[in-house]
Protein backbone atom coordinates (compact mmCIF):
# COMPACT_ATOMS: atom_id res chain seq x y z
CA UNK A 1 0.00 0.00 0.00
CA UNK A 2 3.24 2.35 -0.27
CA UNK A 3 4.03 4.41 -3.24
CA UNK A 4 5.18 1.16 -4.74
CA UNK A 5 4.78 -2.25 -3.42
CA UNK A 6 8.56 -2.96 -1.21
CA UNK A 7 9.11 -6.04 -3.59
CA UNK A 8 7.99 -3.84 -7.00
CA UNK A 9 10.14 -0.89 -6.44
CA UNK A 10 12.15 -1.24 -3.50
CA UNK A 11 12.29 -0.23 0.34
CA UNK A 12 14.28 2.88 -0.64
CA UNK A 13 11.95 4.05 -3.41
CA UNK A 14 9.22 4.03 -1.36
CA UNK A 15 9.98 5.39 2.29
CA UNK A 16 14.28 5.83 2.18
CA UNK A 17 16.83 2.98 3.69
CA UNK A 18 15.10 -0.08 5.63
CA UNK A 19 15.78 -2.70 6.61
CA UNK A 20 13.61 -5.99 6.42
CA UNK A 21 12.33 -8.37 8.63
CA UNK A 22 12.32 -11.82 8.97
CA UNK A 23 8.50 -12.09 8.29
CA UNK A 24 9.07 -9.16 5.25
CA UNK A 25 7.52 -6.29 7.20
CA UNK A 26 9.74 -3.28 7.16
CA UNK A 27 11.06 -1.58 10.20
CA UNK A 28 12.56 1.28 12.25
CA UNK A 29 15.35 0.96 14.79
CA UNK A 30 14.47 -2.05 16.96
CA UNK A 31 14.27 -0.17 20.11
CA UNK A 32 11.57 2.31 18.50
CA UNK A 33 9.45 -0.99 17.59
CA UNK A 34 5.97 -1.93 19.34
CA UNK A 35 6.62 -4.77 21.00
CA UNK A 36 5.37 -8.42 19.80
CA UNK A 37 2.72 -10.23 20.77
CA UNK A 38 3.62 -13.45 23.61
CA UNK A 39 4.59 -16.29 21.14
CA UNK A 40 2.25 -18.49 22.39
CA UNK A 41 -0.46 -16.61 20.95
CA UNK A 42 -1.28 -18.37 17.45
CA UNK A 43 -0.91 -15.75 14.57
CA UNK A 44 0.34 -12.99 16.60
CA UNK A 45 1.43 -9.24 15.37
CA UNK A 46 4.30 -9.27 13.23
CA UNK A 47 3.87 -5.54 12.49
CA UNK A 48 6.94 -3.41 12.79
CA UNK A 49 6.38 0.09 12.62
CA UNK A 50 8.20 2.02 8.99
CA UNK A 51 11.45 4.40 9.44
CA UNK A 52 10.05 8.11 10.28
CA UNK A 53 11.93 11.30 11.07
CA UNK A 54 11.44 13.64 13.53
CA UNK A 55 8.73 15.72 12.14
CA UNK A 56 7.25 19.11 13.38
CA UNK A 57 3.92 20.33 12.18
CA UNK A 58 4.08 24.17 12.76
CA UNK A 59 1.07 26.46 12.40
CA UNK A 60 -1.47 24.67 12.01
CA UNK A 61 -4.98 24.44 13.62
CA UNK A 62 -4.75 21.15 15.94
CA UNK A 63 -7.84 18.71 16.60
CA UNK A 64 -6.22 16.45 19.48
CA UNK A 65 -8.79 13.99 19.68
CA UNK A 66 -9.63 15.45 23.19
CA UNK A 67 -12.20 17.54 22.42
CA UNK A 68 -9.15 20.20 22.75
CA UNK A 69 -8.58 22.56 19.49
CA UNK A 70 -4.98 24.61 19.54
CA UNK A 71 -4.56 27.25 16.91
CA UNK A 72 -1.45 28.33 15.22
CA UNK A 73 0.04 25.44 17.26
CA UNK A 74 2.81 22.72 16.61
CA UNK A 75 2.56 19.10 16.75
CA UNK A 76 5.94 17.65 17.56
CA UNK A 77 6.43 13.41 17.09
CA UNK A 78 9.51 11.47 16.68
CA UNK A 79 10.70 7.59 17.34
CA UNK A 80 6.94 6.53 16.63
CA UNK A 81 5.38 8.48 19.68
CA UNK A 82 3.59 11.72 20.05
CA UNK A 83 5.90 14.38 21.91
CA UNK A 84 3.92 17.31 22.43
CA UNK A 85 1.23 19.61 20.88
CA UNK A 86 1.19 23.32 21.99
CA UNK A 87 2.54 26.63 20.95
CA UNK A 88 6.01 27.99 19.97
CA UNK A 89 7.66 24.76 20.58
CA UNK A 90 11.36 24.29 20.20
CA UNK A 91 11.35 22.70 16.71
CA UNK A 92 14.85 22.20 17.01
CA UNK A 93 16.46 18.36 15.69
CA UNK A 94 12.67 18.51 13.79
CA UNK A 95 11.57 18.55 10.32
CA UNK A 96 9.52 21.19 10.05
CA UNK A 97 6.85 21.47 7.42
CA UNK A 98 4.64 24.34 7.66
CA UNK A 99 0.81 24.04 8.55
CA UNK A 100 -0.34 27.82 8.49
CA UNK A 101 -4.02 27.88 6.38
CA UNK A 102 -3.69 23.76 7.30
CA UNK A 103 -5.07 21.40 10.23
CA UNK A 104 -3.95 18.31 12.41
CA UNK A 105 -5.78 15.48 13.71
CA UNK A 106 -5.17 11.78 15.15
CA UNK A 107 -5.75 9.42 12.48
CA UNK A 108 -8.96 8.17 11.57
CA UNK A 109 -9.88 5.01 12.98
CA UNK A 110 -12.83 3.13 11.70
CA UNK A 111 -14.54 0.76 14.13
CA UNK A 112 -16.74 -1.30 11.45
CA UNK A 113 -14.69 -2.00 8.37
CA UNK A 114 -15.25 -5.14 6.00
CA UNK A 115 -11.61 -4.49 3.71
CA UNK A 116 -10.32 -7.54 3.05
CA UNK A 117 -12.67 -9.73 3.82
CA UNK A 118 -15.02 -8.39 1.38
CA UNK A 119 -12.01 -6.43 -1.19
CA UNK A 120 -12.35 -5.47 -4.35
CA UNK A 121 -13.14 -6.35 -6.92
CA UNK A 122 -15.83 -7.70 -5.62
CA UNK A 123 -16.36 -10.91 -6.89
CA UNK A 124 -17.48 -14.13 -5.40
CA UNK A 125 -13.92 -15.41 -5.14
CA UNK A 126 -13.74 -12.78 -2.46
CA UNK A 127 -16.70 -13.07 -0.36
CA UNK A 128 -15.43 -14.20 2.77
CA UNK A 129 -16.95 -12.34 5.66
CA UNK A 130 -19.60 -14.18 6.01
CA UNK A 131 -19.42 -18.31 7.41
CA UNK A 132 -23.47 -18.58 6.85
CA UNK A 133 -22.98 -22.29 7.55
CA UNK A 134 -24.59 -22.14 10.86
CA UNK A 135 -25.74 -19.09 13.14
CA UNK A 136 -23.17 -19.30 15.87
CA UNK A 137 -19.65 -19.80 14.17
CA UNK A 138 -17.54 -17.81 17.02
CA UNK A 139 -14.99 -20.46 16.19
CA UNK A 140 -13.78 -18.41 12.90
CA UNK A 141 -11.80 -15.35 12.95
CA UNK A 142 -12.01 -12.35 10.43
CA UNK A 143 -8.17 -12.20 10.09
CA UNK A 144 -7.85 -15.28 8.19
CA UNK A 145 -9.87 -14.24 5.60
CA UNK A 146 -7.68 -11.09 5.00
CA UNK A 147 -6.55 -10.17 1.69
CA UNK A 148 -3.67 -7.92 2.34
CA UNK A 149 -3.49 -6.71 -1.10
CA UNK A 150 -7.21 -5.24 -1.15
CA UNK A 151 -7.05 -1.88 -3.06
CA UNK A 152 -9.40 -0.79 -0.03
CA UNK A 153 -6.89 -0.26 2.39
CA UNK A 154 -4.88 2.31 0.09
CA UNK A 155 -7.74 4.08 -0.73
CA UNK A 156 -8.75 4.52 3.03
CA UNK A 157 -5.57 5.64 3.93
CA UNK A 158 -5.23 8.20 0.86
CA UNK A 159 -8.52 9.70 0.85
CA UNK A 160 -9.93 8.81 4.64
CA UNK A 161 -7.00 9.39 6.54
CA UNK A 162 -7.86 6.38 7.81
CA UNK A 163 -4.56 5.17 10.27
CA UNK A 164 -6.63 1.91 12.54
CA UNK A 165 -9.65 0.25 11.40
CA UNK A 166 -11.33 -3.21 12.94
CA UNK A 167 -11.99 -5.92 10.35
CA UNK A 168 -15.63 -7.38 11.17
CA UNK A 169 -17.15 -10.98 9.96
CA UNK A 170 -20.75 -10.14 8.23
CA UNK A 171 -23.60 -10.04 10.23
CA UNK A 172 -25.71 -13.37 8.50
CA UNK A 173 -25.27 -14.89 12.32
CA UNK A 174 -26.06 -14.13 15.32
CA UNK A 175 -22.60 -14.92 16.23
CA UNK A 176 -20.27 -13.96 13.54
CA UNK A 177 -16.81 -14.78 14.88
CA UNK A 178 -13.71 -12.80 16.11
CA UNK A 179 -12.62 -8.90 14.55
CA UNK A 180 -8.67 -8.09 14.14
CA UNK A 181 -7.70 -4.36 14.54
CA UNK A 182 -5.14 -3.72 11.60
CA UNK A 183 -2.60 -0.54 11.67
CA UNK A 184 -3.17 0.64 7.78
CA UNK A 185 -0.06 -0.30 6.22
CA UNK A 186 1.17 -1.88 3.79
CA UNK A 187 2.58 -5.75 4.37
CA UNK A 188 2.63 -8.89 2.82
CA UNK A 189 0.59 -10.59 6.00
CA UNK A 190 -1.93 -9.76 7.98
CA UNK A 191 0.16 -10.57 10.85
CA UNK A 192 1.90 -7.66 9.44
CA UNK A 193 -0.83 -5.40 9.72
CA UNK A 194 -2.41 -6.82 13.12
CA UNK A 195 -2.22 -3.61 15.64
CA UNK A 196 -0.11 -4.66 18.01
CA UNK A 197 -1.94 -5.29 21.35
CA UNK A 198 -5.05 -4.51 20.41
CA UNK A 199 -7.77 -6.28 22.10
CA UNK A 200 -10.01 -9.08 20.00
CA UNK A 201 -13.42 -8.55 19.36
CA UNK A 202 -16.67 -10.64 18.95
CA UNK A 203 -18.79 -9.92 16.37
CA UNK A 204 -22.74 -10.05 17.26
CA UNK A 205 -25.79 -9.80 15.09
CA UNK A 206 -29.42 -9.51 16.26
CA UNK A 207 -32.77 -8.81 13.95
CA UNK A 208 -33.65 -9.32 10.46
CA UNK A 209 -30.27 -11.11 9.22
CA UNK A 210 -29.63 -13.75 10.95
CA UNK A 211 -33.73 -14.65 11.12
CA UNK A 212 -33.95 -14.03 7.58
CA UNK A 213 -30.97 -15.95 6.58
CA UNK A 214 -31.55 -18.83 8.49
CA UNK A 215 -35.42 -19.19 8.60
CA UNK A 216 -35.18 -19.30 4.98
CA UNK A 217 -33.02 -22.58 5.33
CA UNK A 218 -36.47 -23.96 7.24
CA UNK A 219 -34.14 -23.48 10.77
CA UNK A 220 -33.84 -22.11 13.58
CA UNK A 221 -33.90 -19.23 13.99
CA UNK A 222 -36.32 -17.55 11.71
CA UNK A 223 -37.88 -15.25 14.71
CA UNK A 224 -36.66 -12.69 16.91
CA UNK A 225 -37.80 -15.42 19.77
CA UNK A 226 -35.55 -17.51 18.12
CA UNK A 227 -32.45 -15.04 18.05
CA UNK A 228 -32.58 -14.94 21.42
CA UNK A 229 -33.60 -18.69 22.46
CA UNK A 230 -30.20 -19.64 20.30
CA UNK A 231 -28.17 -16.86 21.76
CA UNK A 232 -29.14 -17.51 25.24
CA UNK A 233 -28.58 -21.62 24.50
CA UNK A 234 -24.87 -20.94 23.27
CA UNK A 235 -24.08 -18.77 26.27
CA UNK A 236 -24.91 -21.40 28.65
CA UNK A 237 -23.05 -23.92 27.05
CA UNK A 238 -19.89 -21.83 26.93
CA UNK A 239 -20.58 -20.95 30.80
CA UNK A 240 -20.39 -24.66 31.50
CA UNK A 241 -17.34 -24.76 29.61
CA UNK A 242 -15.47 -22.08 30.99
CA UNK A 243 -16.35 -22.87 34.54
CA UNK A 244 -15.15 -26.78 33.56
CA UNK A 245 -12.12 -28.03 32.47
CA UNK A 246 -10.28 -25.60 29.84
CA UNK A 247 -7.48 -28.18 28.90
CA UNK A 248 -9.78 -29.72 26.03
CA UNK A 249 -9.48 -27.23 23.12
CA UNK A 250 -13.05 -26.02 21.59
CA UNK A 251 -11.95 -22.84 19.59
CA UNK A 252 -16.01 -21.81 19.88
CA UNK A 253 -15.68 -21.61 23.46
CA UNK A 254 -11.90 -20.45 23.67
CA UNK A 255 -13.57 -17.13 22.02
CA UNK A 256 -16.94 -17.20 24.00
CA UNK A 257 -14.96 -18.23 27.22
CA UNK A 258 -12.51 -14.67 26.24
CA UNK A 259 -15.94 -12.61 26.62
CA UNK A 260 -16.97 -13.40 29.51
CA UNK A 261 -13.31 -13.13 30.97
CA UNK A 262 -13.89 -9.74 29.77
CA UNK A 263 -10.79 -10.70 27.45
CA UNK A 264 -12.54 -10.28 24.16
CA UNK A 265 -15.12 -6.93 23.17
CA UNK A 266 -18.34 -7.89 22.06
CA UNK A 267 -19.49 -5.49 19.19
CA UNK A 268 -23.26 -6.01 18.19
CA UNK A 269 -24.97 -5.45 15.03
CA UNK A 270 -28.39 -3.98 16.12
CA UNK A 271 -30.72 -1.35 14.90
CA UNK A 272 -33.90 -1.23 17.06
CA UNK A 273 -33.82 -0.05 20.47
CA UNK A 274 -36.21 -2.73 21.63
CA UNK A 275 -34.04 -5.40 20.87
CA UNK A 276 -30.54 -3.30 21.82
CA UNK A 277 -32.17 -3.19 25.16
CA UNK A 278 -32.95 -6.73 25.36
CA UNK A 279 -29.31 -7.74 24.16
CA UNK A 280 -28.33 -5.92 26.92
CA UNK A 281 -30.58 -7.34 29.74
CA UNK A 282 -29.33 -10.31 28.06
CA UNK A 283 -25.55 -9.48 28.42
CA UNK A 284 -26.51 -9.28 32.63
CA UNK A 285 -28.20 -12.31 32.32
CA UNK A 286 -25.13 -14.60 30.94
CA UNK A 287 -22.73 -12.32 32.54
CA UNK A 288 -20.79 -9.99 29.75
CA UNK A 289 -20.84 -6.55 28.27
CA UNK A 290 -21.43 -5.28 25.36
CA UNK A 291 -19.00 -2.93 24.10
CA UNK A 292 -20.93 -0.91 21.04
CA UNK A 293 -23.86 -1.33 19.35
CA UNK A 294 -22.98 -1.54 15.72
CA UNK A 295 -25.48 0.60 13.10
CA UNK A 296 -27.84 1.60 16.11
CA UNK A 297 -29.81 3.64 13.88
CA UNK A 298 -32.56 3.80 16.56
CA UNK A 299 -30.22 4.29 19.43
CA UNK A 300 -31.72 7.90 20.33
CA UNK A 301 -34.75 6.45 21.61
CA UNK A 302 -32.61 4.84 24.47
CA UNK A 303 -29.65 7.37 24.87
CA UNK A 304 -30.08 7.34 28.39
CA UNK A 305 -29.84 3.27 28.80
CA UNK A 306 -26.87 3.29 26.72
CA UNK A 307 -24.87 5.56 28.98
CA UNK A 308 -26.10 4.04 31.76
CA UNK A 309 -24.87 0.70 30.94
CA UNK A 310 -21.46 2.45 29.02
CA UNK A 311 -22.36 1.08 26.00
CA UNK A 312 -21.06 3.04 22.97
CA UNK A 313 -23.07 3.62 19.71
CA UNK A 314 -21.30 3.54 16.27
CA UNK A 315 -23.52 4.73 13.98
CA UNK A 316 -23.93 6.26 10.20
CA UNK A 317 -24.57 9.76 9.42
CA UNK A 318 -28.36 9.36 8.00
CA UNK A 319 -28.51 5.86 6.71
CA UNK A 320 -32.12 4.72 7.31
CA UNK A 321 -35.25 3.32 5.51
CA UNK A 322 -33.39 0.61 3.50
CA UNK A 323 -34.96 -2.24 5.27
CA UNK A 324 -38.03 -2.23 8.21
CA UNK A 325 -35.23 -2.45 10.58
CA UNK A 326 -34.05 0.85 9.73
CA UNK A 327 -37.55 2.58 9.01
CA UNK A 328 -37.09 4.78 11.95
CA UNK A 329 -33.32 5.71 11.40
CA UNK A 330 -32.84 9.75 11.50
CA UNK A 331 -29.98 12.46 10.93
CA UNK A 332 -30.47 13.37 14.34
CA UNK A 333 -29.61 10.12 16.11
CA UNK A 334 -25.72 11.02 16.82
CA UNK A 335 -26.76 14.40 18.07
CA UNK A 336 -29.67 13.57 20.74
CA UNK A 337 -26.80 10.74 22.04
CA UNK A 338 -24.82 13.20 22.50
CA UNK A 339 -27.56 15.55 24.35
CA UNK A 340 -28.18 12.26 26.32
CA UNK A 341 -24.44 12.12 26.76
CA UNK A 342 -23.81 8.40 25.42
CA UNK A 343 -21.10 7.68 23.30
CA UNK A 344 -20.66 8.43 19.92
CA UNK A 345 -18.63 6.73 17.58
CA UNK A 346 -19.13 7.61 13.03
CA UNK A 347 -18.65 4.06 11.51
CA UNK A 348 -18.57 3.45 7.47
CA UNK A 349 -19.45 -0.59 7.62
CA UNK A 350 -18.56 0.20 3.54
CA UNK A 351 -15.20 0.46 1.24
CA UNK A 352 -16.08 3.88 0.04
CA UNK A 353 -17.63 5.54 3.29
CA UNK A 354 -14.46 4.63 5.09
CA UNK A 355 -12.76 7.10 2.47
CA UNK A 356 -15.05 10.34 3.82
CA UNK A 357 -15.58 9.04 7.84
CA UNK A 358 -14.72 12.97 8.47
CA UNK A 359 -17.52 14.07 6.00
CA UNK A 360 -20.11 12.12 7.92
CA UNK A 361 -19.19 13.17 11.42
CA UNK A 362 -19.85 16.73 9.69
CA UNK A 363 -23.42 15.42 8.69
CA UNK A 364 -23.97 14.64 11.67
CA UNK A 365 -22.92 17.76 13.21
CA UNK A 366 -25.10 19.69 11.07
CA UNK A 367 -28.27 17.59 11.18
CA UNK A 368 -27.90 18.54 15.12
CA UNK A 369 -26.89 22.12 14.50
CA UNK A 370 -30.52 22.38 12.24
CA UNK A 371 -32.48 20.91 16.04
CA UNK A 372 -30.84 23.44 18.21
CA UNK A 373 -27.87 21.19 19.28
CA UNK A 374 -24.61 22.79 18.14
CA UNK A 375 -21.53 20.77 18.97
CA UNK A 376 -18.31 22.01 18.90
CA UNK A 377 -15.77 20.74 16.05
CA UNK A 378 -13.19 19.46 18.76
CA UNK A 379 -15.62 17.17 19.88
CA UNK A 380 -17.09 16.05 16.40
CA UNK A 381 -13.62 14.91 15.56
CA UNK A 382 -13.53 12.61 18.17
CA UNK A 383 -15.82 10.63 16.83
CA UNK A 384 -14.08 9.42 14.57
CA UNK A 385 -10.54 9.09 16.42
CA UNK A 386 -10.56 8.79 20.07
CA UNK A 387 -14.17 7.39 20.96
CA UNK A 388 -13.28 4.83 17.77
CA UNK A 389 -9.64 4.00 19.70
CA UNK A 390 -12.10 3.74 23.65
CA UNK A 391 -14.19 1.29 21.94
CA UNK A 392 -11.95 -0.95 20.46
CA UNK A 393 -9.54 -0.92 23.00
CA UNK A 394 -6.46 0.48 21.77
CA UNK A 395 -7.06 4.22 23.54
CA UNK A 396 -4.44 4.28 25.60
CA UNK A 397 -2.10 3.97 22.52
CA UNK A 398 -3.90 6.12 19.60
CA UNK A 399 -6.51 8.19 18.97
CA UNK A 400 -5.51 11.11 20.40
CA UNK A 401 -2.81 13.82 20.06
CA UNK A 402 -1.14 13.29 23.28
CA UNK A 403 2.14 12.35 24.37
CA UNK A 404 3.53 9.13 24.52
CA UNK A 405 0.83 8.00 22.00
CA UNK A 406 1.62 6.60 18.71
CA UNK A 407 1.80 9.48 15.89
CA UNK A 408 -0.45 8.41 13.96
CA UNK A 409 -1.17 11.92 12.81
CA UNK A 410 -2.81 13.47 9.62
CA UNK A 411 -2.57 16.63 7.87
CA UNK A 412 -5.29 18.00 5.94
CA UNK A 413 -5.70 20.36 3.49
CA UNK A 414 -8.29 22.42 5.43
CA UNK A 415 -10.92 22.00 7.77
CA UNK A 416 -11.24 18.27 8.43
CA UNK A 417 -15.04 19.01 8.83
CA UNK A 418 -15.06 20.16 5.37
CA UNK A 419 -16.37 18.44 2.22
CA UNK A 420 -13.49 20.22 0.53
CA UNK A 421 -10.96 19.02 2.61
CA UNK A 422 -8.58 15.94 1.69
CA UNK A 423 -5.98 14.74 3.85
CA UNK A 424 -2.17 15.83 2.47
CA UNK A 425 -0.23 13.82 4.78
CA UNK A 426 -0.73 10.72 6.81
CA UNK A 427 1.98 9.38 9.36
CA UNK A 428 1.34 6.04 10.91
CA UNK A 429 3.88 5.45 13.70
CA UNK A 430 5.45 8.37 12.94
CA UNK A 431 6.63 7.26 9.51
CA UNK A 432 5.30 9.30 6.74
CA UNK A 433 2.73 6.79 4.43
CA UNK A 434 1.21 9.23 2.29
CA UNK A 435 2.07 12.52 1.31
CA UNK A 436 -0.05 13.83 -1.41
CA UNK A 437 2.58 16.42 -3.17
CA UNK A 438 4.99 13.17 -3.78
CA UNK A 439 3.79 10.49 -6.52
CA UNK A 440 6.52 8.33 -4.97
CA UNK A 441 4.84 8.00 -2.05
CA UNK A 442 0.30 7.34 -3.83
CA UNK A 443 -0.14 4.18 -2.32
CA UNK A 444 -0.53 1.32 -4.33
CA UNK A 445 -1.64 -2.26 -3.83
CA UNK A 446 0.18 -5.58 -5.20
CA UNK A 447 -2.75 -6.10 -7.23
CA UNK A 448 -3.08 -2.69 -8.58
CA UNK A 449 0.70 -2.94 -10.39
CA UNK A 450 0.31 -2.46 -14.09
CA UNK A 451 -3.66 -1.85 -13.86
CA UNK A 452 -5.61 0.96 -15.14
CA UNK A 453 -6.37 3.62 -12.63
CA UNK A 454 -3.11 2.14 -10.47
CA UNK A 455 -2.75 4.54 -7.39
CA UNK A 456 -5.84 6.78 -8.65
CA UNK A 457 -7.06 8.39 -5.29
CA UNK A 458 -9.70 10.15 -6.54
């Protein structure tokens, strides 16, 4: 996903002398790298963060992520890690590129993403985020179904900013299997991409899917009853497991047994509040959380049960009415969570909305600007950075300017908030990936080389 692929044109071409890893990853100076995953964990992080320099941004409007906004400020990162943000900073040992007219934010993270598992082109050969084989599969994991060379990824990174994202299995069952947080780079493994120590998650589905997929096999379930009746089944089986003996390996109840250790982070596909709320009574009943409610396009109606049980919404801009389920979907839904004070997180659950995740938070803004509720832009941005990075686990390294985070920083051309706007730089790890002034450094995909339209990021 670099300007060239590292075996097409070379390390040096594309980002200036690496070196390269045993598992073909590039890398910075080993005591700048994340460290690995325990070795005992099967397909751990191989990911190795790119050679960056110690980069000021000077002038520039900053976003932190925070809800804070600095003007004319400077954002100072080096050796991978945030240093400080604040004004007339010594920029001294720094390379300084100018951000006057320009603004800063964390990178975009994207908390429902499908790249890879569904790529493009998108052709049956690559439908793989769905195991509709049975409607609890939480044996299966999203990762192996990766396609590292998905043109997706580049184009997220290019025109979305996009730094983090969690891959999700579909949501034909009601338990879909385990999500893998990727850093956006470029490698020739998933394992390259996995973010390292980055919580799983568990993917959940409740409503018309799962009922519709499997009631029209003539099985159960093809109710709502049945959602739950199956749901509530397979949670009591994997409590008898996990309170038994462990030693015999089930790899449905390994994942299970990692929710209710509080080890893995269920995220649930739901759109009604009626059922959201049941999911959660259900979540006390079997003894787990839920840790967002994916879609949620009717989670107004119950802002006030969401932030009582800390239960985070990630939601769309104004998708609604494209199936019953969504009938009563509104533009205002992000804004009356936020007057209930729940959280908010601005999803894209699609290749191109994952390319504009700033341009929806805006929508958002503005459909509660037009009711009377006028948020502030410091707070819009975080949700798509910071409240993305709480509810995937990873916010205590990304999603926010601050120091001792990872720099994974963007530059945009103007107001983030802006449908005008496009990002000019993106640093992941503090290593510059993008840089939209230098055509050696358009990202471009494996399978792009030698196509028509190769690194377009229009």
């Amino acid at each position: 996903m670099l300007a060239r692929t590292l075996t097409a044109l070379g390390c040096a071409m594309a980002l200036g002398a690496c070196s390269t890893m045993g598992g073909g990853e590039a890398a910075g100076s080993a005591a700048a790298a994340p460290p690995k995953a325990s070795s005992e964990a099967p397909f751990a992080s191989t990911y190795q963060r790119y050679p960056g320099r110690p980069t000021a941004l000077v002038g520039a409007t900053v976003y932190d992520g925070t809800g804070q906004r600095f003007d004319n400020a400077t954002v100072l990162f080096r050796d991978g890690e945030v240093v400080e943000v604040g004004m007339s900073l010594a920029t001294d040992g720094y390379d300084v590129i100018d951000g006057t007219g320009k603004f800063v934010t964390p990178g975009v993270i994207d908390i429902h993403s499908h790249l890879g598992d569904y790529p493009t082109p998108s052709v049956q050969a690559h439908s793989d985020g769905n195991e509709a084989t049975s409607p609890m599969t939480p044996e299966v994991w999203a990762e192996h179904s990766v396609w590292p060379q998905d043109p997706g990824f580049s184009r997220a990174l290019a025109n979305g900013g996009v730094t983090a994202l969690q891959i999700l299995p579909g949501s034909a069952n009601l338990t879909g299997g385990r999500s893998v947080t990727l850093k956006n780079v470029y490698a020739r493994t998933v394992q390259g991409m996995k973010f390292p120590g980055a919580p799983y998650g568990m993917k959940m589905a409740c409503g018309e899917n799962p009922k519709r997929v499997y009631g029209g096999r003539g099985r159960m379930p093809s109710t709502r009853m049945g959602n739950f009746a199956v749901n509530r089944q397979m949670w009591l089986d994997a409590k008898a497991w996990a309170d038994g003996d462990r030693s015999r390996r089930d790899l449905a109840k390994e994942t299970l047994a990692g929710v209710l250790d509080g080890d893995i982070l269920i995220h649930n596909h739901c759109y009604r509040a009626d059922e959201m709320a049941l999911v959660m009574d259900m979540a006390k009943e079997m003894g787990y959380k839920v840790t967002a409610f994916h879609h949620a396009v009717e989670a107004y109606k119950i802002g006030d049960l969401l932030r009582e049980n800390d239960v985070c919404s990630a939601i769309w801009a104004d998708w609604y009415g494209f199936k019953m389920e969504s009938y009563d979907g509104i533009p205002e839904n992000a804004a009356l969570l936020r007057q209930a004070g729940a959280c908010i997180v601005i999803h894209s659950d699609d290749a191109n909305g994952i390319q504009r995740l700033n341009q929806e938070a805006a929508k958002a803004q503005a459909a509660g600007r037009r009711m009377g509720i006028d948020i502030p832009d410091a707070e819009v941005v975080g949700w798509f950075t910071l409240n993305a990075a709480k509810a995937m686990g990873i916010d205590t390294m990304t999603g926010s300017l601050e120091p001792g985070k990872m720099a994974d920083v963007v530059l945009w051309n103007g107001d983030p908030l802006s449908v005008y706007s496009r990002p000019e730089k993106v640093w992941i790890d503090g290593a510059l990936m993008y840089d939209a002034m230098d055509p050696k450094r358009r990202p471009v995909s494996d399978f792009e080389l030698g196509q028509p339209g190769e690194g377009d990021v229009k």
